[in-house]
N, C-alpha and C. Protein backbone atom coordinates (compact mmCIF):
# COMPACT_ATOMS: atom_id res chain seq x y z
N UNK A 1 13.87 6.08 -1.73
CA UNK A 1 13.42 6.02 -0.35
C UNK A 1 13.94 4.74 0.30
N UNK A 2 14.42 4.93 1.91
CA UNK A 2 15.02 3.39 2.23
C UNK A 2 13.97 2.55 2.82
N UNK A 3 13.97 1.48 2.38
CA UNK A 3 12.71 0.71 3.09
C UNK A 3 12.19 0.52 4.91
N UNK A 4 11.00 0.87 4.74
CA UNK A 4 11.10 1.15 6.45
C UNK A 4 10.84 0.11 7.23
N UNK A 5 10.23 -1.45 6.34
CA UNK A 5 10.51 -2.51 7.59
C UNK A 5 10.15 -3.53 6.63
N UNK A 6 10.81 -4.62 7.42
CA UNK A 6 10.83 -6.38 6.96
C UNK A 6 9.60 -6.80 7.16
N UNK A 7 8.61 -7.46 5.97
CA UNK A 7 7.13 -7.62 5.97
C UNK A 7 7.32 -9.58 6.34
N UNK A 8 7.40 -9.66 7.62
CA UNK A 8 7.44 -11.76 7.85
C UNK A 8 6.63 -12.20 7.11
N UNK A 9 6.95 -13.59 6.80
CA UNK A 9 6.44 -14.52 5.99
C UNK A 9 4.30 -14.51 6.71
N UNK A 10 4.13 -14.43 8.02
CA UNK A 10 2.95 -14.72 8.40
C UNK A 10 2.14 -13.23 7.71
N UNK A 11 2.67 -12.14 7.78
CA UNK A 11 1.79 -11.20 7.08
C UNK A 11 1.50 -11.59 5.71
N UNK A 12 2.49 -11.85 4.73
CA UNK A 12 2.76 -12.07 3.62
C UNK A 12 1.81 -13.08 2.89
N UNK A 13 1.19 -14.13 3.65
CA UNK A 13 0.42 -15.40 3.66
C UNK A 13 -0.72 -14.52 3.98
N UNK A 14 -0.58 -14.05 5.52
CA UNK A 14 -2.52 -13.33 5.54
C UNK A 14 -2.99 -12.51 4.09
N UNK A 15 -1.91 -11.48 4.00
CA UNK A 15 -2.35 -10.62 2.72
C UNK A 15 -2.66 -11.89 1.51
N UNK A 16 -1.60 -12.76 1.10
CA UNK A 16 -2.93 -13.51 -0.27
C UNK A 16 -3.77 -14.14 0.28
N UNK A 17 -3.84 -14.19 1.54
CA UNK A 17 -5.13 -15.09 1.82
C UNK A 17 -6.63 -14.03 1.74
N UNK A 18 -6.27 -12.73 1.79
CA UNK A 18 -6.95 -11.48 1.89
C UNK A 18 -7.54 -11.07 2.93
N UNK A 19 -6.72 -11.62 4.02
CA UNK A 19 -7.17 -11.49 5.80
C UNK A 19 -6.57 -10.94 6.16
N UNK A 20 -5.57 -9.69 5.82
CA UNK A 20 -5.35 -9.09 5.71
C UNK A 20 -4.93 -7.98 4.44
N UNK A 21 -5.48 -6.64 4.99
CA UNK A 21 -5.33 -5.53 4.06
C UNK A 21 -3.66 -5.09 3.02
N UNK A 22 -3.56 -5.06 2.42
CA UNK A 22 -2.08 -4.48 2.08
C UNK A 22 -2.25 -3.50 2.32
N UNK A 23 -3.26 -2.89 2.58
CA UNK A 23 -2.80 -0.91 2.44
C UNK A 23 -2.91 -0.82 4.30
N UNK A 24 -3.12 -2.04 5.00
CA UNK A 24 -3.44 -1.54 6.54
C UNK A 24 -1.86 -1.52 6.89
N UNK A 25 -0.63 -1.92 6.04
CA UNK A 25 0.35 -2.34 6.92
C UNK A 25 1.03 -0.79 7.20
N UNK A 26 1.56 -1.28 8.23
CA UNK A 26 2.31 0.56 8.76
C UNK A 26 3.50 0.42 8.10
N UNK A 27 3.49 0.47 6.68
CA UNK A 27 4.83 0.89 6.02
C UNK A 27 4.59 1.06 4.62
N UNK A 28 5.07 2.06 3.96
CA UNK A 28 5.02 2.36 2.95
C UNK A 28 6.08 1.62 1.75
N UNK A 29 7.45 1.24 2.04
CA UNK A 29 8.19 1.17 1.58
C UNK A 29 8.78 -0.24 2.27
N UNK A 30 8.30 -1.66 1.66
CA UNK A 30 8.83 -2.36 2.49
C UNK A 30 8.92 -3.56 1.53
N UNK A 31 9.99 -4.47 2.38
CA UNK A 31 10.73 -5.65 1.34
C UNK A 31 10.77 -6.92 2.51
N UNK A 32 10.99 -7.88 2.13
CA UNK A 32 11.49 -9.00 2.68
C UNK A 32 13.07 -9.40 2.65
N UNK A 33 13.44 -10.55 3.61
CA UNK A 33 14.94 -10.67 3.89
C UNK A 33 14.63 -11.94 3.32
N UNK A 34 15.82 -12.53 3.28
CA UNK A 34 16.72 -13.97 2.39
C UNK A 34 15.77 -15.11 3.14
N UNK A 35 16.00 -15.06 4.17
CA UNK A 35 15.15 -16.34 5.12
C UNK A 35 13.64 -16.07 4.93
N UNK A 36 13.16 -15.20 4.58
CA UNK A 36 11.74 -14.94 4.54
C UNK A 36 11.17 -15.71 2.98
N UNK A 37 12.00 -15.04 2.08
CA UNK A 37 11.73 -15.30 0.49
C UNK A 37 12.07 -17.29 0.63
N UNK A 38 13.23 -17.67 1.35
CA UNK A 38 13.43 -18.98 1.81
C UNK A 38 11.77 -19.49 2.01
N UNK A 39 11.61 -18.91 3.26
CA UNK A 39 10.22 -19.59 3.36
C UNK A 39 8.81 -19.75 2.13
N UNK A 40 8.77 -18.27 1.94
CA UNK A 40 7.61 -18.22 0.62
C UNK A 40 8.03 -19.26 -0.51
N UNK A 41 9.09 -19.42 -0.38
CA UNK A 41 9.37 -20.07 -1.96
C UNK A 41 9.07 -21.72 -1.59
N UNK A 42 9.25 -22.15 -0.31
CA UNK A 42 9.43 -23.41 0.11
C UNK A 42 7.54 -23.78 -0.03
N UNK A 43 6.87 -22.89 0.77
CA UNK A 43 5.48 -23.06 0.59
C UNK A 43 4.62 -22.97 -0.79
N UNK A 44 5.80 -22.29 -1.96
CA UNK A 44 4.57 -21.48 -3.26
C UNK A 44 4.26 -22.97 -3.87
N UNK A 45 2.83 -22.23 -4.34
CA UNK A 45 2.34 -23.22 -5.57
C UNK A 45 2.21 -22.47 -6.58
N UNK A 46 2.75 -23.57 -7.82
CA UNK A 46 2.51 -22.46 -8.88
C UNK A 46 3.60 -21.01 -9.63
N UNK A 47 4.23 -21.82 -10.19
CA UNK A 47 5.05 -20.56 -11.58
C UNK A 47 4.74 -19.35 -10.36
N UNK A 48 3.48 -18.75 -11.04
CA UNK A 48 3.16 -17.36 -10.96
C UNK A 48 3.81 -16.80 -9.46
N UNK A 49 3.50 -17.74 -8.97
CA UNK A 49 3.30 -17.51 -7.19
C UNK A 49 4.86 -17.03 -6.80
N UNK A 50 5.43 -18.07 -7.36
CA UNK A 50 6.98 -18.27 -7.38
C UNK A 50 7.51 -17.05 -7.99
N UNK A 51 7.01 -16.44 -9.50
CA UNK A 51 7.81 -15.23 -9.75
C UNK A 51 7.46 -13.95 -9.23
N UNK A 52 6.15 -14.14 -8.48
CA UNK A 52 5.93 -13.18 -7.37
C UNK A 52 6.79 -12.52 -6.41
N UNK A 53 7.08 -13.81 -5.45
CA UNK A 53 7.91 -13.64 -4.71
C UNK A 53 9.58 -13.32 -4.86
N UNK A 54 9.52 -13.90 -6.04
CA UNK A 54 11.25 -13.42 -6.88
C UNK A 54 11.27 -11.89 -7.07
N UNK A 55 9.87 -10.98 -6.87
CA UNK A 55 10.05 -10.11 -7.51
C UNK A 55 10.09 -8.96 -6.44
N UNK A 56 10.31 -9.70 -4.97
CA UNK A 56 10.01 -8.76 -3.65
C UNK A 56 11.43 -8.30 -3.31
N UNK A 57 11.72 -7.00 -2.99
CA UNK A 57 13.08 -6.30 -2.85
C UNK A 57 13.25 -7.34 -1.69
N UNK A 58 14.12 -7.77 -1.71
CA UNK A 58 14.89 -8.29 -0.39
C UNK A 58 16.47 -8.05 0.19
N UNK A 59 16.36 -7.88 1.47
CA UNK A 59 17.68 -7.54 2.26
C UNK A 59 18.60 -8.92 1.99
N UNK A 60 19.89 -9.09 1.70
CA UNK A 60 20.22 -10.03 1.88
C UNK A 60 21.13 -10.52 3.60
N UNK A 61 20.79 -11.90 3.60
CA UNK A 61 21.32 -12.22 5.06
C UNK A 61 23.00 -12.14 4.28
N UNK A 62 23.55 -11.55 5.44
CA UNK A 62 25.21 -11.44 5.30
C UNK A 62 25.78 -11.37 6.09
N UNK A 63 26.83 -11.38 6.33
CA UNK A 63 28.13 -12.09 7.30
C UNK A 63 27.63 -11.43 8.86
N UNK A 64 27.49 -10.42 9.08
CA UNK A 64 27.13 -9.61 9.96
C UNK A 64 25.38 -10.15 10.74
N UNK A 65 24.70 -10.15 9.73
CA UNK A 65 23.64 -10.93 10.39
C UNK A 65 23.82 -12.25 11.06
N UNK A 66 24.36 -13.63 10.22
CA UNK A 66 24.82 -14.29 10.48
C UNK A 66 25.65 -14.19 11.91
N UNK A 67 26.43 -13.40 12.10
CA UNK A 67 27.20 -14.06 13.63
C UNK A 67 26.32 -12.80 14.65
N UNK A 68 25.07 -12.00 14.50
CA UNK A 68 24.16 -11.36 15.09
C UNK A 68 23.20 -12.63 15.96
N UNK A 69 22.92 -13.19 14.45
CA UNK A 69 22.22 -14.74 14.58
C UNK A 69 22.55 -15.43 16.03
N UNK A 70 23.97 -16.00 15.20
CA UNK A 70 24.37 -16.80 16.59
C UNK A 70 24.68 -16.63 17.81
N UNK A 71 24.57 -14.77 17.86
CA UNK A 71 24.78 -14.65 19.22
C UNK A 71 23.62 -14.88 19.82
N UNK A 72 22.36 -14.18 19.19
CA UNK A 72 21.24 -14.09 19.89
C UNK A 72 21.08 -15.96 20.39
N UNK A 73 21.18 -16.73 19.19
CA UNK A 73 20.56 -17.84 19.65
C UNK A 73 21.69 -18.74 20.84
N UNK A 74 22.78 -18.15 20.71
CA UNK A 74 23.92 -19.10 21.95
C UNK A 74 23.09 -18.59 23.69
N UNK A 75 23.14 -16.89 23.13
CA UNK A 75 22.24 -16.12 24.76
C UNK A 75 21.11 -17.29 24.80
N UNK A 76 20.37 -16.98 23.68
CA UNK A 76 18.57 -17.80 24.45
C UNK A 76 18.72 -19.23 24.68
N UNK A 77 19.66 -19.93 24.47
CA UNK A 77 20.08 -21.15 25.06
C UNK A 77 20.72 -21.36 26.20
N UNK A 78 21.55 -19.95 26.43
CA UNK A 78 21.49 -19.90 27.83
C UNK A 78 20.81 -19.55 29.18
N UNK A 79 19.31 -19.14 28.41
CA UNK A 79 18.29 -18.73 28.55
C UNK A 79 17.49 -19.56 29.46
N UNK A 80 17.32 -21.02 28.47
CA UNK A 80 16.80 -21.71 28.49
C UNK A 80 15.63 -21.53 27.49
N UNK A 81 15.31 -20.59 26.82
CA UNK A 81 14.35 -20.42 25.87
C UNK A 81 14.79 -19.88 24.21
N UNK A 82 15.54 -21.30 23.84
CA UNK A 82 16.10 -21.22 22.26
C UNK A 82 14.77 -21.03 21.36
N UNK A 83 15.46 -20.37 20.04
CA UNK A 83 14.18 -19.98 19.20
C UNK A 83 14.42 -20.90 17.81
N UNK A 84 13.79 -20.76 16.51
CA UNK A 84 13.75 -21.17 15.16
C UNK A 84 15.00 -20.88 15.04
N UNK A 85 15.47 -21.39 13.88
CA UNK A 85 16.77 -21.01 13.43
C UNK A 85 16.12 -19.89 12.39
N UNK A 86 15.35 -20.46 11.81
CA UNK A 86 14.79 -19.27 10.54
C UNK A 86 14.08 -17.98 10.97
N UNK A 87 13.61 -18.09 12.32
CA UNK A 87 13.23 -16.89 13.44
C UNK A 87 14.39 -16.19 13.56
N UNK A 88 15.15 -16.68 14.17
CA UNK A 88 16.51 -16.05 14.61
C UNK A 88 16.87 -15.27 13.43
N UNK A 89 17.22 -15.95 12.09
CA UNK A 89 18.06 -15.15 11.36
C UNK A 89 16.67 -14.04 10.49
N UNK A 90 15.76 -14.19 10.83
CA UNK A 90 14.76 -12.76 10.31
C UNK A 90 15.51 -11.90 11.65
N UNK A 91 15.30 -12.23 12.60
CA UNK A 91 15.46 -11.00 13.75
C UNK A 91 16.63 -10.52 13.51
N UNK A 92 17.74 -11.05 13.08
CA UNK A 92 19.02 -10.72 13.35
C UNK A 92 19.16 -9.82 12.23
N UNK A 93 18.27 -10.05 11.00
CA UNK A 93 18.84 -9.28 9.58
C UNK A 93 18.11 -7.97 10.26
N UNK A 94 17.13 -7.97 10.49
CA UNK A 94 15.89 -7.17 10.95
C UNK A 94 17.26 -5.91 11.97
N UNK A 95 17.60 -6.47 12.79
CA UNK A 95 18.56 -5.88 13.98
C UNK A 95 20.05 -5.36 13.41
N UNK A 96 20.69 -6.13 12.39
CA UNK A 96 21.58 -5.81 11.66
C UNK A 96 21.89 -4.42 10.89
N UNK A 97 20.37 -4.46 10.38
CA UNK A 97 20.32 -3.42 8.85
C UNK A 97 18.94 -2.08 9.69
N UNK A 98 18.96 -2.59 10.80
CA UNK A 98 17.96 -1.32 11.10
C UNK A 98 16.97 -0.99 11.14
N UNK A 99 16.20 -2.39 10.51
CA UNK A 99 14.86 -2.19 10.28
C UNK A 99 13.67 -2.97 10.76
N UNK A 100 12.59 -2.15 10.89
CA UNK A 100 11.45 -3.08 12.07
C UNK A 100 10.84 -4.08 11.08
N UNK A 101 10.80 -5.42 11.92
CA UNK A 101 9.68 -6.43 11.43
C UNK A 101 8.12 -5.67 11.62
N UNK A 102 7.77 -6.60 10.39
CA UNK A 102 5.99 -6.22 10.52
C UNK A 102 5.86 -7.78 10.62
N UNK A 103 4.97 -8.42 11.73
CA UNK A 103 5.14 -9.38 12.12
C UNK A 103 3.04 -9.83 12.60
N UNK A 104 2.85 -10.95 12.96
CA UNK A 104 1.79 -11.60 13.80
C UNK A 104 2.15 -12.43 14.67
N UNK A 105 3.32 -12.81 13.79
CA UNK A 105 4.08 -14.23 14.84
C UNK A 105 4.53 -13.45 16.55
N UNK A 106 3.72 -13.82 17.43
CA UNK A 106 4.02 -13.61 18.72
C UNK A 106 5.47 -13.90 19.16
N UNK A 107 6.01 -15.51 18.43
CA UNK A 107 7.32 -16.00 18.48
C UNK A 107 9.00 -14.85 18.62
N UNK A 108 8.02 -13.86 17.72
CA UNK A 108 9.34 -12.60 17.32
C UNK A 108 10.07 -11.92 18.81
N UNK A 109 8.25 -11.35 20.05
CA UNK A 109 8.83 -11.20 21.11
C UNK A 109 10.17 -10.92 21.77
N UNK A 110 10.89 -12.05 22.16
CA UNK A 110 11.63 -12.71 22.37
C UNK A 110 12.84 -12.14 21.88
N UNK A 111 12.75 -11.30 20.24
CA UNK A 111 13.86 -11.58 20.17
C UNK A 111 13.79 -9.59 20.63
N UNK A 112 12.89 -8.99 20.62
CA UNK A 112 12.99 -6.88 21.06
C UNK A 112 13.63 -7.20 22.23
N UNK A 113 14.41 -7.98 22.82
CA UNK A 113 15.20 -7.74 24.29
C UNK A 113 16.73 -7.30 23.69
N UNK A 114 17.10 -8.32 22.13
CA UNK A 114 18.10 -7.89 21.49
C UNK A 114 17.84 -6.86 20.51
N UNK A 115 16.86 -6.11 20.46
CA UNK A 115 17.14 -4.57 19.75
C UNK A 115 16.36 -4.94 18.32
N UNK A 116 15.41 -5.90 18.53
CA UNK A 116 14.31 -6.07 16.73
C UNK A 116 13.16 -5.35 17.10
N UNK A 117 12.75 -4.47 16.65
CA UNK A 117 11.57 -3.84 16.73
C UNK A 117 10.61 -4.52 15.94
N UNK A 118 9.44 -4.22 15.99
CA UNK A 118 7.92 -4.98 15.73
C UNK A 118 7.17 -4.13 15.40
N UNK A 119 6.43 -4.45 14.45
CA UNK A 119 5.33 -3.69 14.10
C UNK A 119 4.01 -4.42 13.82
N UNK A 120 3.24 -4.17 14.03
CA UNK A 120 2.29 -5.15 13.73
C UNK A 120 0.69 -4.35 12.55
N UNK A 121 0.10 -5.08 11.93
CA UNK A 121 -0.33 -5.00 10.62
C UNK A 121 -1.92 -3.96 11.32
């Protein structure tokens, strides 16, 4: 089955925090991207925590996301409303490969004008 959406680092944190449900999320089949596992790994405590997250299917960021990336973020600077760099490249893998964020971060917004869909938990 192909995975039906990118679970962001802020769901990922509510669920072990248990403030959120795993079974409420609207996807059955879902993985994290390169910049996401980036983040979890930067925050884990703890071995366990760490081979947790090693163990989440992830999209990898690749050449194509990457210059997706920089377009979005050259536009929103011409914007006047630049985003994360680590925002940017979730949206862009997210927009790249086809598949909707499951998100809380309001921040994401911003980027469904360039074609990231959202889902929320």
């Amino acid at each position: 089955m192909e995975p039906t959406a990118v679970v962001d680092t802020s769901v990922i944190i509510d669920v072990m925090k248990n403030k959120i449900d795993v079974d409420a999320l609207p996807a059955e089949d879902i993985l994290i991207c390169a910049p996401i596992r980036y983040e979890l790994l930067a925050g884990a405590r703890g071995e366990g925590v760490r081979k947790k997250i090693l163990e989440l299917p992830c999209v990898e960021l690749d050449c194509n996301s990457a210059k997706i990336a920089g377009e979005i973020q050259r536009k929103l600077y011409e914007l006047g409303e630049p985003a994360g760099s680590i925002d940017t490249l979730i949206a862009a893998v997210c927009i790249a490969n086809n598949i909707p964020l499951i998100t809380t971060d309001n921040g994401f917004q911003k980027f469904k004008r360039f074609g990231l869909r959202i889902l929320t938990p």
